[in-house]
N, C-alpha and C. Protein backbone atom coordinates (compact mmCIF):
# COMPACT_ATOMS: atom_id res chain seq x y z
N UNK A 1 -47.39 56.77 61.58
CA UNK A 1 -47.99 57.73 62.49
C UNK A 1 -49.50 57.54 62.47
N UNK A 2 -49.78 57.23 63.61
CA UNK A 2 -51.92 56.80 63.89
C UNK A 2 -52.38 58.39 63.93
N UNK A 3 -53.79 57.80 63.63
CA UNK A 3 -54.85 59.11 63.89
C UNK A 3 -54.63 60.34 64.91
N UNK A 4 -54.31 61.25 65.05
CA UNK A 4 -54.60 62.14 66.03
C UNK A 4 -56.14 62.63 66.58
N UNK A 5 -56.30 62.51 68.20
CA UNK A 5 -57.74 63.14 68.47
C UNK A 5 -57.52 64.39 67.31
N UNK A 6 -59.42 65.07 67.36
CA UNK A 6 -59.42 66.57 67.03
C UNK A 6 -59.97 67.04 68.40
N UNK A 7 -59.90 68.64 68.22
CA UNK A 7 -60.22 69.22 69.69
C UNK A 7 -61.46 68.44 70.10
N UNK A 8 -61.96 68.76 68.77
CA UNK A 8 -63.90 68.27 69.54
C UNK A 8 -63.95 66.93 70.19
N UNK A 9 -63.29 65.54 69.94
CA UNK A 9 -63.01 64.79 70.62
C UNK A 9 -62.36 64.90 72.01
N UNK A 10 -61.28 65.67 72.04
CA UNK A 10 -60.31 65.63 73.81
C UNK A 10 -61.50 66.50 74.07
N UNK A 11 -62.12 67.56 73.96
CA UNK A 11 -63.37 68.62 74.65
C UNK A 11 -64.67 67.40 75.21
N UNK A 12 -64.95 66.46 74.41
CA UNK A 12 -65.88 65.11 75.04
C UNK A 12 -65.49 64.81 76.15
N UNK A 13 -64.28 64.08 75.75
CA UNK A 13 -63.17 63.68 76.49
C UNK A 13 -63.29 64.11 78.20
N UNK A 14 -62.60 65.33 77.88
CA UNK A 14 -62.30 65.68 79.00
C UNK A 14 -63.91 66.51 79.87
N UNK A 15 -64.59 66.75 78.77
CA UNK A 15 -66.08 66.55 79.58
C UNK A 15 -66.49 65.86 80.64
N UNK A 16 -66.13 64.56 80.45
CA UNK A 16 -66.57 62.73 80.75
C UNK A 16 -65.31 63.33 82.17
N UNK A 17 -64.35 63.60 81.77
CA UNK A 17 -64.11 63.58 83.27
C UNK A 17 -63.68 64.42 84.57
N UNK A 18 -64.48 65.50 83.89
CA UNK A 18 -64.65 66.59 83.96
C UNK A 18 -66.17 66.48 85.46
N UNK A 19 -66.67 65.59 84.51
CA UNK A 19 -67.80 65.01 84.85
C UNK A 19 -67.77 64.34 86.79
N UNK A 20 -66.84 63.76 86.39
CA UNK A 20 -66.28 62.50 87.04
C UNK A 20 -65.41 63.44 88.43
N UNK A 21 -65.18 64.04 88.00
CA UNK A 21 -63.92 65.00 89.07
C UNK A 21 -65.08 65.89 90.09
N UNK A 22 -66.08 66.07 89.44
CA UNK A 22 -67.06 66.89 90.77
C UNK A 22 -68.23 65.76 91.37
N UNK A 23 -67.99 64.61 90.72
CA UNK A 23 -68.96 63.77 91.41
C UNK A 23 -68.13 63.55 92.42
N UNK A 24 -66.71 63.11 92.37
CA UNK A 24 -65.92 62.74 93.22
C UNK A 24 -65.02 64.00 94.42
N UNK A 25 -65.48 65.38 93.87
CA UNK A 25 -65.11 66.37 94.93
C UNK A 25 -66.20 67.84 94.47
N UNK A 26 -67.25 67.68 95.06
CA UNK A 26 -67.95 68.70 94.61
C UNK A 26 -67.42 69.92 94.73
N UNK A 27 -66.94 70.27 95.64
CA UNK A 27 -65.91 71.61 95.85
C UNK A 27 -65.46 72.02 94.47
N UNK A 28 -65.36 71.51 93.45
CA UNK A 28 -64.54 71.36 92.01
C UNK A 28 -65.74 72.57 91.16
N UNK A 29 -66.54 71.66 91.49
CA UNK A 29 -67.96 73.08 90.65
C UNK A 29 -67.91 74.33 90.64
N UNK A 30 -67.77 74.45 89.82
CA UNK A 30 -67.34 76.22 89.92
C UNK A 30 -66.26 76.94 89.91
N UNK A 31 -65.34 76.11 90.29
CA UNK A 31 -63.63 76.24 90.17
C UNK A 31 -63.38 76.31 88.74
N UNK A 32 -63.46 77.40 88.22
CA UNK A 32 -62.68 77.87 86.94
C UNK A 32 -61.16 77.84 86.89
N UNK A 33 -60.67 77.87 87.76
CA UNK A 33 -59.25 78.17 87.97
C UNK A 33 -58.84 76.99 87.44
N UNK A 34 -59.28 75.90 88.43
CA UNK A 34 -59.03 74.39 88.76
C UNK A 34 -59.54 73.63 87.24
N UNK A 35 -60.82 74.19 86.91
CA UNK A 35 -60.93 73.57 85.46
C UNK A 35 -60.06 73.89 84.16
N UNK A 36 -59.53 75.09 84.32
CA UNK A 36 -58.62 75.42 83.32
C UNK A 36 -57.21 74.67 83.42
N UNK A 37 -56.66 74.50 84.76
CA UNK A 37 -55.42 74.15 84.81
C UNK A 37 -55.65 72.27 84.52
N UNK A 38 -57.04 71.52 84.84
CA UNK A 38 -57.46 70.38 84.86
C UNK A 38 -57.28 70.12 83.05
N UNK A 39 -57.77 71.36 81.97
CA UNK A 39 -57.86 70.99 81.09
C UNK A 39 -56.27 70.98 80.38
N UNK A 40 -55.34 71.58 80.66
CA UNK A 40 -53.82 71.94 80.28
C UNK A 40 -53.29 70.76 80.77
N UNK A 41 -53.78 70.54 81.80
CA UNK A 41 -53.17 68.66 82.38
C UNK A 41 -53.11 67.87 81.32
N UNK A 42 -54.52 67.71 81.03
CA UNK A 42 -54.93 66.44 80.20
C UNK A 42 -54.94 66.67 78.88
N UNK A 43 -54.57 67.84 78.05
CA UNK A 43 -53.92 68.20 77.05
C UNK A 43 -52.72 67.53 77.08
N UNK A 44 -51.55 68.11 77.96
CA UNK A 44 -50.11 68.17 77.61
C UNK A 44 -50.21 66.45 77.79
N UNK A 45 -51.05 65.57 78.98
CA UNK A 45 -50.90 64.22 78.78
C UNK A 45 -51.33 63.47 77.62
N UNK A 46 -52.09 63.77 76.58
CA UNK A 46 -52.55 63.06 75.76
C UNK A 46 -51.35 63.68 74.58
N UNK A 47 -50.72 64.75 74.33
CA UNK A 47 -49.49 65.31 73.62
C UNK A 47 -48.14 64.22 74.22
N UNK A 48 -48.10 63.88 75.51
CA UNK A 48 -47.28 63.31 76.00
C UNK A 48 -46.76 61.79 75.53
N UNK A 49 -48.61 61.23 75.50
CA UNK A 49 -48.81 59.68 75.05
C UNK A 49 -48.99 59.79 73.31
N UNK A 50 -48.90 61.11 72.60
CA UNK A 50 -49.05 61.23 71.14
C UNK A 50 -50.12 60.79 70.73
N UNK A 51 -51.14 61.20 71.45
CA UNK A 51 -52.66 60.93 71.01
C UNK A 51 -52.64 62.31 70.34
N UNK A 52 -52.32 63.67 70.75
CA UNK A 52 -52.48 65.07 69.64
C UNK A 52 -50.84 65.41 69.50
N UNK A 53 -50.85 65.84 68.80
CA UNK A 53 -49.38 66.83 67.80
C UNK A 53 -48.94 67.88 69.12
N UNK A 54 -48.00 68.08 69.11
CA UNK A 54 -47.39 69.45 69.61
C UNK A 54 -48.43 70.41 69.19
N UNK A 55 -47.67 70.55 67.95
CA UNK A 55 -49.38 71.55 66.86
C UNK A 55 -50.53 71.77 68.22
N UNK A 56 -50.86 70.59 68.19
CA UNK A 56 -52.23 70.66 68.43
C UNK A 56 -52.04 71.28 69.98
N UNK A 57 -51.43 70.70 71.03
CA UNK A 57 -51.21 71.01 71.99
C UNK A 57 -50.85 72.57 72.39
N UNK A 58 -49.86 73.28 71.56
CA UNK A 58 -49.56 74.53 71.80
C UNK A 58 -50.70 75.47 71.23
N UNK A 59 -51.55 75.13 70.37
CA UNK A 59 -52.27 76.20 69.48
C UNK A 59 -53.76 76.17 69.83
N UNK A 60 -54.01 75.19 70.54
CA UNK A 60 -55.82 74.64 71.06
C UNK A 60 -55.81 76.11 72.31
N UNK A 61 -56.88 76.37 71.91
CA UNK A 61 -56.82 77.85 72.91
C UNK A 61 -57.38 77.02 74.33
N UNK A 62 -57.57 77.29 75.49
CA UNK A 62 -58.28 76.76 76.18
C UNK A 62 -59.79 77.35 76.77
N UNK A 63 -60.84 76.60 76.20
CA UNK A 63 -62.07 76.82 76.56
C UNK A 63 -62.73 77.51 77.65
N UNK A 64 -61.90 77.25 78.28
CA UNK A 64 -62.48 77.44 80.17
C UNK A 64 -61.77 78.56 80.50
């Protein structure tokens, strides 16, 4: 079993494309809704590919 991210890593992470998602649709800025459900995406996908634990996936509160 390899390394698991920690939050503070997927929170970079998903910063970077976080980043990337309002360069490419500014409408996105400000969308709390859209950033919260953006961050549960790319949670459950990196739980999916076993980059984080279940653990980690069900218990990471979400930021946004």
């Amino acid at each position: 079993m390899g390394r698991k991210l920690t939050k503070k890593e997927v929170l970079a992470m998903f910063a970077e494309m976080w980043r990337e998602i309002v360069a490419s649709n500014p409408d996105a800025r400000g969308d709390q809704i859209m950033k919260r459900e953006e961050f549960n995406n790319f949670v459950d996908m990196l739980n999916k590919d076993r980059q984080v634990t279940d653990t980690q996936a069900h218990n990471w509160t979400n930021p946004y």
